[in-house]
C-alpha atoms as a PDB file:
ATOM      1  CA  UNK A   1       0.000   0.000   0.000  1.00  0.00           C
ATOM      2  CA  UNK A   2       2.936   2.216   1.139  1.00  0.00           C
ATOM      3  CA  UNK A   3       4.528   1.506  -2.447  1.00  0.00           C
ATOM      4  CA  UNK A   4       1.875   2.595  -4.435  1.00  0.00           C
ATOM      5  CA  UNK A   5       1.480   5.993  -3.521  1.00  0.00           C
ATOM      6  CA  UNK A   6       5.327   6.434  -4.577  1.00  0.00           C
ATOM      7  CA  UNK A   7       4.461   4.972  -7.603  1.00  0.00           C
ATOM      8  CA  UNK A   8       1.801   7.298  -8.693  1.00  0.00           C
ATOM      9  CA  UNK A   9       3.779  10.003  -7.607  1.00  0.00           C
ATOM     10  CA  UNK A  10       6.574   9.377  -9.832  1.00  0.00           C
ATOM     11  CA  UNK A  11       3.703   8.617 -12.885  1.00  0.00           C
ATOM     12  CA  UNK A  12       3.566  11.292 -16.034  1.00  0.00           C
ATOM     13  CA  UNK A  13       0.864  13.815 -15.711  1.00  0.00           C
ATOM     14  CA  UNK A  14      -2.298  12.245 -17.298  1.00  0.00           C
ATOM     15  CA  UNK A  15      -3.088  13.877 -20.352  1.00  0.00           C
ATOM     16  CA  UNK A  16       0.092  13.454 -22.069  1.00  0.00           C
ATOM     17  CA  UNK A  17       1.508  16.396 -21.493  1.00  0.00           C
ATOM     18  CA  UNK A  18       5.082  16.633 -20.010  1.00  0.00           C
ATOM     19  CA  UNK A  19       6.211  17.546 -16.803  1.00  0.00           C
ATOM     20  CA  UNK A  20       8.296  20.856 -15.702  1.00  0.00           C
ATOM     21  CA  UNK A  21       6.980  22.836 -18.878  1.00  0.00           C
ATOM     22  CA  UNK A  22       9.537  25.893 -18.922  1.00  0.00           C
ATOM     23  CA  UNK A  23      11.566  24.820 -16.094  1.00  0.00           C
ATOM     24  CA  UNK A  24      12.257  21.205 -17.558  1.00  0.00           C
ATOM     25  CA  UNK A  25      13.603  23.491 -20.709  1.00  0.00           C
ATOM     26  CA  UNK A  26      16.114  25.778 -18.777  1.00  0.00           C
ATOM     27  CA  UNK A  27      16.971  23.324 -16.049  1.00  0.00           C
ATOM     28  CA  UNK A  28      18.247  21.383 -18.381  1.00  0.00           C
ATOM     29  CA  UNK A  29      22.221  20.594 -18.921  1.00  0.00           C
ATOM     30  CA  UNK A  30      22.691  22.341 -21.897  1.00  0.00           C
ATOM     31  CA  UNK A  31      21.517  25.469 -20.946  1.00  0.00           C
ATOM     32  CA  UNK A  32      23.194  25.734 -18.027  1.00  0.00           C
ATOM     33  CA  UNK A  33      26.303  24.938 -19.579  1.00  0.00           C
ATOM     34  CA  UNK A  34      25.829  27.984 -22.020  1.00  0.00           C
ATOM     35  CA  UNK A  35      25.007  30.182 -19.363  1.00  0.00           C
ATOM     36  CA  UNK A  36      28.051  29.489 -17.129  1.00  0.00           C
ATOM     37  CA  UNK A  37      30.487  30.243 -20.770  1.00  0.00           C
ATOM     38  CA  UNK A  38      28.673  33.476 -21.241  1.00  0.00           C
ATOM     39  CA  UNK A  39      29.381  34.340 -17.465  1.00  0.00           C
ATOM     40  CA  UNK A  40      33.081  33.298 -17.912  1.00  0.00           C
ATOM     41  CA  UNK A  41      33.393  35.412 -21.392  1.00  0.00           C
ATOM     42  CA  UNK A  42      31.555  38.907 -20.282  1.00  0.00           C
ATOM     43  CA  UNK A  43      33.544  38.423 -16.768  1.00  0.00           C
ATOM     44  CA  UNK A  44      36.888  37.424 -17.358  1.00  0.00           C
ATOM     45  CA  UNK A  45      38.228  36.492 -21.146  1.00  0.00           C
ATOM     46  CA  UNK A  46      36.402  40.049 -22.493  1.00  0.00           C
ATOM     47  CA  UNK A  47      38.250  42.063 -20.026  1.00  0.00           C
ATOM     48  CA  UNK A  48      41.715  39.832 -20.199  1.00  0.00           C
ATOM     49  CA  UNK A  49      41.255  40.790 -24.292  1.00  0.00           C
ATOM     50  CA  UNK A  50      40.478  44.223 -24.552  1.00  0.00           C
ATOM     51  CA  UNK A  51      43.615  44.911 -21.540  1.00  0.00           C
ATOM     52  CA  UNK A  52      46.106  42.966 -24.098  1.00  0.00           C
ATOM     53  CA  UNK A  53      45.250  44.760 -26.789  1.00  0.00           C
ATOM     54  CA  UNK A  54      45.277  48.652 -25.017  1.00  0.00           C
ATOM     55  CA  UNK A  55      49.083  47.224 -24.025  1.00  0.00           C
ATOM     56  CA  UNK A  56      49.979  45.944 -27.284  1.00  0.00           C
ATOM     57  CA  UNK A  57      48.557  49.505 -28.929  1.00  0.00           C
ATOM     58  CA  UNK A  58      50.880  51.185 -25.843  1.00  0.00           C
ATOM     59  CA  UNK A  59      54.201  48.787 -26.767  1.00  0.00           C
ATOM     60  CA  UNK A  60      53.859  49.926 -30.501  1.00  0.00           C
ATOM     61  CA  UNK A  61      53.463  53.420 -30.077  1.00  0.00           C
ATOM     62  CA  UNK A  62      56.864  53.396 -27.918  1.00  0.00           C
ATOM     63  CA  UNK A  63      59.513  56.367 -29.345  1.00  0.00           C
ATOM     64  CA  UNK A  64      62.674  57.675 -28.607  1.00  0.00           C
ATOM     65  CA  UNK A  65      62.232  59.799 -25.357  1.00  0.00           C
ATOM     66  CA  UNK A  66      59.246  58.204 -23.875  1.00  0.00           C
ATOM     67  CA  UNK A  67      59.412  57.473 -20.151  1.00  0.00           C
ATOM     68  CA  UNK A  68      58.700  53.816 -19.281  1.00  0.00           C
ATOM     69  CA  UNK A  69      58.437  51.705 -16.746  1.00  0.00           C
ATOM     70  CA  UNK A  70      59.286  48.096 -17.033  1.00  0.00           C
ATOM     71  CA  UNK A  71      58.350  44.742 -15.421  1.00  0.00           C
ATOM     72  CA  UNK A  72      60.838  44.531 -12.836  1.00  0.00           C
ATOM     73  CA  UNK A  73      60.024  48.463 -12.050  1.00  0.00           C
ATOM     74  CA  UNK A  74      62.855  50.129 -13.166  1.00  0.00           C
ATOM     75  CA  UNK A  75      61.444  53.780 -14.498  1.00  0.00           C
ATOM     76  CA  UNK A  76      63.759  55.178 -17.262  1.00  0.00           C
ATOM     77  CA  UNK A  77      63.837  56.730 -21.135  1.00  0.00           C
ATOM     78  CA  UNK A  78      63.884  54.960 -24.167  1.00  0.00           C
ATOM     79  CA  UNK A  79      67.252  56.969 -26.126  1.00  0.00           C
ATOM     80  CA  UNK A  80      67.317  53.484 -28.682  1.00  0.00           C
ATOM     81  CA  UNK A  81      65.234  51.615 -30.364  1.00  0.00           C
ATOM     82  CA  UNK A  82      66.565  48.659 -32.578  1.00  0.00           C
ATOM     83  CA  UNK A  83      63.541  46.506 -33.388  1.00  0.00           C
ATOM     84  CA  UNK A  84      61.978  44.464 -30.113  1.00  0.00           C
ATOM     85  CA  UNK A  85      65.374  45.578 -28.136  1.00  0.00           C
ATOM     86  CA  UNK A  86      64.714  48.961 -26.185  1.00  0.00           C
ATOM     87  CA  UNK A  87      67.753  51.206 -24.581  1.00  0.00           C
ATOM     88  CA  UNK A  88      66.608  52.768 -21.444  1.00  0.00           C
ATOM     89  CA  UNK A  89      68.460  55.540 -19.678  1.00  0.00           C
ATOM     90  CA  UNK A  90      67.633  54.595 -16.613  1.00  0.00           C
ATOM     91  CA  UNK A  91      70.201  56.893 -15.061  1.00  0.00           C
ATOM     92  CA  UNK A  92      72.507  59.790 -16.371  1.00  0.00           C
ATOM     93  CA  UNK A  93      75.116  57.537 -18.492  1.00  0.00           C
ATOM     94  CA  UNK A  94      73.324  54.348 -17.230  1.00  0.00           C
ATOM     95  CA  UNK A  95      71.734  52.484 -20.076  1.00  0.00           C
ATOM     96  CA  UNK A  96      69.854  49.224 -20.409  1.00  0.00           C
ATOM     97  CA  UNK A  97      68.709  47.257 -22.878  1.00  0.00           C
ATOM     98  CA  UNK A  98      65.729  45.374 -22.405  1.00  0.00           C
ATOM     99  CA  UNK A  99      63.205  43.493 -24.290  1.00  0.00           C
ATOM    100  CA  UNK A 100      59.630  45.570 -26.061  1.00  0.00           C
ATOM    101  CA  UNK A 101      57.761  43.351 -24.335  1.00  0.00           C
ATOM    102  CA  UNK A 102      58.425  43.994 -20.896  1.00  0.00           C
ATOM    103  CA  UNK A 103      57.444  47.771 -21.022  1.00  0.00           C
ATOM    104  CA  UNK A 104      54.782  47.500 -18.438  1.00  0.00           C
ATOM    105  CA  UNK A 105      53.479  50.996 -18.919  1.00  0.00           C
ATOM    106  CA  UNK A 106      54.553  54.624 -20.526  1.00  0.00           C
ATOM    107  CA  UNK A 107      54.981  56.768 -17.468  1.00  0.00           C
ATOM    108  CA  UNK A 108      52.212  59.370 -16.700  1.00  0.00           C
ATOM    109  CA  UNK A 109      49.542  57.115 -18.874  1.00  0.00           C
ATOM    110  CA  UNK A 110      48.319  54.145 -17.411  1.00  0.00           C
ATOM    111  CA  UNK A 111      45.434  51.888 -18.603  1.00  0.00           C
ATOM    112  CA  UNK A 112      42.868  53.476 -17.006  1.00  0.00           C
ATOM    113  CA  UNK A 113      43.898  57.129 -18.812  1.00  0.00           C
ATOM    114  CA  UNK A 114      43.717  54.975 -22.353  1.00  0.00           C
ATOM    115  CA  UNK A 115      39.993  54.161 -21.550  1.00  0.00           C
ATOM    116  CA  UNK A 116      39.188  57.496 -22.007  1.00  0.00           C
END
């Protein structure tokens, strides 16, 4: 007796119609799984994409007399440029020569100014 109340509570609505209607739809796997990507894109690989391309635009726009700051935080001026190698003064008759790509940022503009 017990068992057969389970059993029509687990039955298919009479009728033929199915259960869950527009929840059954969007609780489904699929879905959910789309949902969670678009999260992921708008909140992290959008961001991560437009920031590498604002420093890319900064590293090509590097000239002779620019103040930089690189990775490691050394602040000095670009007096050379010879392809991806940079010269920076970094102080008077000091020079270094470093790699483009570890320019973290043009002193005075940051990432936040090139938003604007």
């Amino acid at each position: 007796m017990f068992f057969d109340s389970i059993a029509y509570a687990m039955a298919p609505p009479q009728g033929g119609g199915e259960a869950g209607g527009l929840g059954g739809i969007l609780g489904g796997p699929l879905p959910m799984l789309v949902l969670m990507f678009a999260i992921f894109y708008f909140l992290l690989i959008r961001p991560q994409q437009k920031k590498q391309k604002m420093h890319r635009a900064m590293l090509d726009s590097l000239k002779k007399g620019d103040k930089v700051w690189t990775n490691g935080g050394i602040l000095g001026t670009i007096v050379d440029i010879d392809g991806d190698n940079l010269t920076i003064e970094i102080a008077a008759g000091v020079n270094v020569v470093i790699k483009r790509g570890f320019v973290a940022d043009k002193d005075g503009v940051s990432a936040a100014d090139n938003k604007k």
